[in-house]
Structure formats: C-alpha cells, structure tokens
C-alpha atoms as a PDB file:
ATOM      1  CA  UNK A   1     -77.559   6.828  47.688  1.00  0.00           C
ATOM      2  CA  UNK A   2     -76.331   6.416  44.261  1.00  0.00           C
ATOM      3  CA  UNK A   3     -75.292   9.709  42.548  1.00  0.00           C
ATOM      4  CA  UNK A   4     -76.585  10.482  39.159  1.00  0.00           C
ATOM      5  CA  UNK A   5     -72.716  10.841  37.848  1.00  0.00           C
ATOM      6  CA  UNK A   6     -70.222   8.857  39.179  1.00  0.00           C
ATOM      7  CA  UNK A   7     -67.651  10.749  42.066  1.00  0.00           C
ATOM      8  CA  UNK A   8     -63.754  10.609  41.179  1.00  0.00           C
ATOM      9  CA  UNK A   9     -61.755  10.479  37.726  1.00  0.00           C
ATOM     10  CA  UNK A  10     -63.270  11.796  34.993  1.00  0.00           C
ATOM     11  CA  UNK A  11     -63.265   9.063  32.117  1.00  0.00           C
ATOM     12  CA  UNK A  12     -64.848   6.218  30.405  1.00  0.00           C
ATOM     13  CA  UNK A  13     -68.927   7.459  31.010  1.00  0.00           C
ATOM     14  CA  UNK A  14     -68.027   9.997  33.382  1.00  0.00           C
ATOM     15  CA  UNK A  15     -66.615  12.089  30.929  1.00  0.00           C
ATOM     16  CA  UNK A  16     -69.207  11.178  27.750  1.00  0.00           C
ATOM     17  CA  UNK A  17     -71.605  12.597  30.628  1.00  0.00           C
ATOM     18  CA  UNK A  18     -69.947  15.722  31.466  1.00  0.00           C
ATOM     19  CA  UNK A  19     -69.354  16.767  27.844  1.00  0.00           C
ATOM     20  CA  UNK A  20     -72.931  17.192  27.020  1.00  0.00           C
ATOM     21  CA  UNK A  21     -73.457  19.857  29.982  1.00  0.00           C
ATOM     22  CA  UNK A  22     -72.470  23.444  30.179  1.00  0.00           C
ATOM     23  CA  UNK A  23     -68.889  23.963  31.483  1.00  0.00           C
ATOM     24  CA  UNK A  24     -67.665  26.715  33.476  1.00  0.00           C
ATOM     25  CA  UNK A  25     -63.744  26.651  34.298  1.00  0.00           C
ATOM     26  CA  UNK A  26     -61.776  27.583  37.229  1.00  0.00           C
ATOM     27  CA  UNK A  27     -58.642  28.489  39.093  1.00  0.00           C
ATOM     28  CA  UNK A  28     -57.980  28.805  42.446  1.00  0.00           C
ATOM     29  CA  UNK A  29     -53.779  28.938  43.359  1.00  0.00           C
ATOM     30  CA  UNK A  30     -52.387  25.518  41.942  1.00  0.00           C
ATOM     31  CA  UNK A  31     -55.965  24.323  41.689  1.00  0.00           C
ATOM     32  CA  UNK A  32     -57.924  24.222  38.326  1.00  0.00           C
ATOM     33  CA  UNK A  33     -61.394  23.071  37.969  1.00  0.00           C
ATOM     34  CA  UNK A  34     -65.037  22.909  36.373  1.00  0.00           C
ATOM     35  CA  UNK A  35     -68.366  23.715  37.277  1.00  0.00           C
ATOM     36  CA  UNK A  36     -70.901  21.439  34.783  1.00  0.00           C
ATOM     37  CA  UNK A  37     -74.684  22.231  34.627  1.00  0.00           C
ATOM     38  CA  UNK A  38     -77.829  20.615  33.014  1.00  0.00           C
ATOM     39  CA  UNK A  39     -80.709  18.819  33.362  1.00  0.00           C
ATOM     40  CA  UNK A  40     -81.152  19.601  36.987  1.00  0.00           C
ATOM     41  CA  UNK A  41     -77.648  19.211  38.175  1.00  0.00           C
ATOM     42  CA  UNK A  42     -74.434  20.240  38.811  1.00  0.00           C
ATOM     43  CA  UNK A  43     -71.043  18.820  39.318  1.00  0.00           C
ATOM     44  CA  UNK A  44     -68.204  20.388  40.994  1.00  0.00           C
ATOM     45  CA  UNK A  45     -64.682  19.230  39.924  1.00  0.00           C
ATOM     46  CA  UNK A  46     -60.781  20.264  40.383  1.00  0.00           C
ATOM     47  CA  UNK A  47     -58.098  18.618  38.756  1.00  0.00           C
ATOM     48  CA  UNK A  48     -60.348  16.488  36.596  1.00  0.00           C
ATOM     49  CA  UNK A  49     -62.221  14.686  39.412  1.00  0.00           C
ATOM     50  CA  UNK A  50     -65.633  15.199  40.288  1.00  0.00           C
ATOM     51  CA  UNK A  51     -65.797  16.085  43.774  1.00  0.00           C
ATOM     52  CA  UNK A  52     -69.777  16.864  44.495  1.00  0.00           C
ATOM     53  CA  UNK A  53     -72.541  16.341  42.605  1.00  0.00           C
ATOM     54  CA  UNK A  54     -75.782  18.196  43.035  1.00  0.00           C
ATOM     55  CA  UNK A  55     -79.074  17.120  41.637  1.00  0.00           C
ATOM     56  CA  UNK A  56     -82.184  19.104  42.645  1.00  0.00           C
ATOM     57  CA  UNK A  57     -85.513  17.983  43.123  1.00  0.00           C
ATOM     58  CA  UNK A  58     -89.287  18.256  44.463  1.00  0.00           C
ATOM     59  CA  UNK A  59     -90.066  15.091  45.649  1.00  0.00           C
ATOM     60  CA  UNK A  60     -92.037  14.853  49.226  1.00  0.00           C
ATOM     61  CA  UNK A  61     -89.517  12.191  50.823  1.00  0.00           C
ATOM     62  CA  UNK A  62     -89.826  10.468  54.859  1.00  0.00           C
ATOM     63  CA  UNK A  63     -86.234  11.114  54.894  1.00  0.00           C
ATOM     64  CA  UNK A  64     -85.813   9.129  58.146  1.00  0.00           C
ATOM     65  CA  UNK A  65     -87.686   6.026  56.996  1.00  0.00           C
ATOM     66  CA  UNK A  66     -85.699   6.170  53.508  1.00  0.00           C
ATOM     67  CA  UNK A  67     -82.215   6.743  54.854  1.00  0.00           C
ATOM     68  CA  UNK A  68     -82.480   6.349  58.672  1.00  0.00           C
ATOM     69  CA  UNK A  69     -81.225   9.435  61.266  1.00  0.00           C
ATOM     70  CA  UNK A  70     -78.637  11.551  59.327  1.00  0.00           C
ATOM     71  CA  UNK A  71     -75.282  12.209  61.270  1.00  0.00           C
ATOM     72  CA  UNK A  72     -75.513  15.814  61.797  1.00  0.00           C
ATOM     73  CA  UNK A  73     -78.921  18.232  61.064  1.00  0.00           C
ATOM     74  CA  UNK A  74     -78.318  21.926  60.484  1.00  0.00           C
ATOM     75  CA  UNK A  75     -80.439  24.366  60.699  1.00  0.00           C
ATOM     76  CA  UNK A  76     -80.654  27.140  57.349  1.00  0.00           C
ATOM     77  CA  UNK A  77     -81.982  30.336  56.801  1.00  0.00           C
ATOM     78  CA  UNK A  78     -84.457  28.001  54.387  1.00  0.00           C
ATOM     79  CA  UNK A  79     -84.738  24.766  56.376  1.00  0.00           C
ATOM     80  CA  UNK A  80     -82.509  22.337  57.124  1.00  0.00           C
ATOM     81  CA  UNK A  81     -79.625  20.319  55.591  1.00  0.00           C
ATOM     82  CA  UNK A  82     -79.597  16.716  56.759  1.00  0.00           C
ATOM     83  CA  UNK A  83     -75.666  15.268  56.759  1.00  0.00           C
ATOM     84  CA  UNK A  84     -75.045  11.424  55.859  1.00  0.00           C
ATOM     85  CA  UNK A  85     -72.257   9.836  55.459  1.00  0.00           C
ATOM     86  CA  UNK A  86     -71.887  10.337  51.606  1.00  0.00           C
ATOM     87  CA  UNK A  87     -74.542  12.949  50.842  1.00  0.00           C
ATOM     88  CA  UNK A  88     -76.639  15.531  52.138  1.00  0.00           C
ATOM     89  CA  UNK A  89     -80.413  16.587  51.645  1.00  0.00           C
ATOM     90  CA  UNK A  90     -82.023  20.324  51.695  1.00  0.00           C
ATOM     91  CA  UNK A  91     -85.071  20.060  53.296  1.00  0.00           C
ATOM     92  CA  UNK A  92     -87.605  23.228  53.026  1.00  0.00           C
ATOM     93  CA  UNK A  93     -91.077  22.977  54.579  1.00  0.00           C
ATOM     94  CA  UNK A  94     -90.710  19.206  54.330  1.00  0.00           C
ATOM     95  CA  UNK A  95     -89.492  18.832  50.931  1.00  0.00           C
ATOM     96  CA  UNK A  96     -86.426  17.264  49.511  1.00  0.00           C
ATOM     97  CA  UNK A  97     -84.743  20.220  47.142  1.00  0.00           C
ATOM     98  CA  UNK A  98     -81.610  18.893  46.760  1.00  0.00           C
ATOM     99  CA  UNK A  99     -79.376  15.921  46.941  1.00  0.00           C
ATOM    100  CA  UNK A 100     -75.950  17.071  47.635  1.00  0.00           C
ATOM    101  CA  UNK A 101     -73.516  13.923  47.064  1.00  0.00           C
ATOM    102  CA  UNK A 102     -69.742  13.713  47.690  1.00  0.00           C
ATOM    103  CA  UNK A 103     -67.046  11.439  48.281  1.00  0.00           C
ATOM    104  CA  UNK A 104     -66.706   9.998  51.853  1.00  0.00           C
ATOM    105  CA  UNK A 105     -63.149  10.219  53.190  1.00  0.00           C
ATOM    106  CA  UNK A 106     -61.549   8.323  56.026  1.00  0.00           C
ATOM    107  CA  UNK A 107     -58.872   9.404  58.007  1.00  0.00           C
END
C-alpha cells in the first residue's frame, strides 16, 4: 500500500503537500509536532516527520484477496481494525473506512 503522502522527512513534495492543509501544532515534553487535515486525510507528525497518515474512505474492498491475511485483527466497538505490516484498515459492516498507514520499524 502506497500512502497518499509520503512517511518520514518533511521536504521536497512532502512539504509543498502539507502546506496546503490545515495545521494544528503540538507539544508533548521535548516533543513538538503537527496534526495536518484536508481532503479526506490526516497526517500525524513530531519533529518534522510524518509519522501516520490517515486517509478515509467508503470503498466496499475483499480485503483478504487485495492484501492477503493481515497480521493481527482486532476487534472495535465499530468493527474491526485489520493490522499489516505497514498499514492498517477500519472495517465497519464490511466496509473499508479508513486506511491507517505508518512507517514499519525493525528491531
């Protein structure tokens, strides 16, 4: 899954992309960040790196033909969030609602 703006710095694109949503700014300790919002997503980042992006949607999607079983499957008080190894889904009465994407980390 490709995310609709691109995880880590923000720069080049990134940044041209970021400027034309709605900014809300952040501290947390040592921490500073933004929240960005528009057309249909939102992008979480702290210390001018874009951490998770969120992009909603409606689309009616075979989740397990498109991106095969998902490495862990919680249960919410909605549906169900389906865990991959760079993004997520929300699932609610067999819907796609959101795309949740994020960086994937090895240890």
């Amino acid at each position: 899954m490709k995310s609709p703006v691109r995880l880590g710095d923000i720069k080049g694109e990134t940044e041209k992309t970021l400027k034309a949503m709605k900014k809300k700014e952040f501290a947390i300790g040592p921490f500073t960040g933004e929240i960005y919002e528009g057309g249909g997503i939102k992008v979480f980042a702290i210390d001018n790196t874009v951490e998770i992006v969120e992009a909603e949607t409606e689309k009616v999607i075979h989740h397990k033909k498109s991106y095969g079983e998902p490495l862990r499957t919680m249960k919410t008080l909605s549906g169900l969030t389906l865990i991959y190894s760079n993004f997520a889904l929300d699932v609610v009465d067999n819907k796609v609602k959101k795309f949740v994407y994020f960086k994937k980390e090895t240890i």
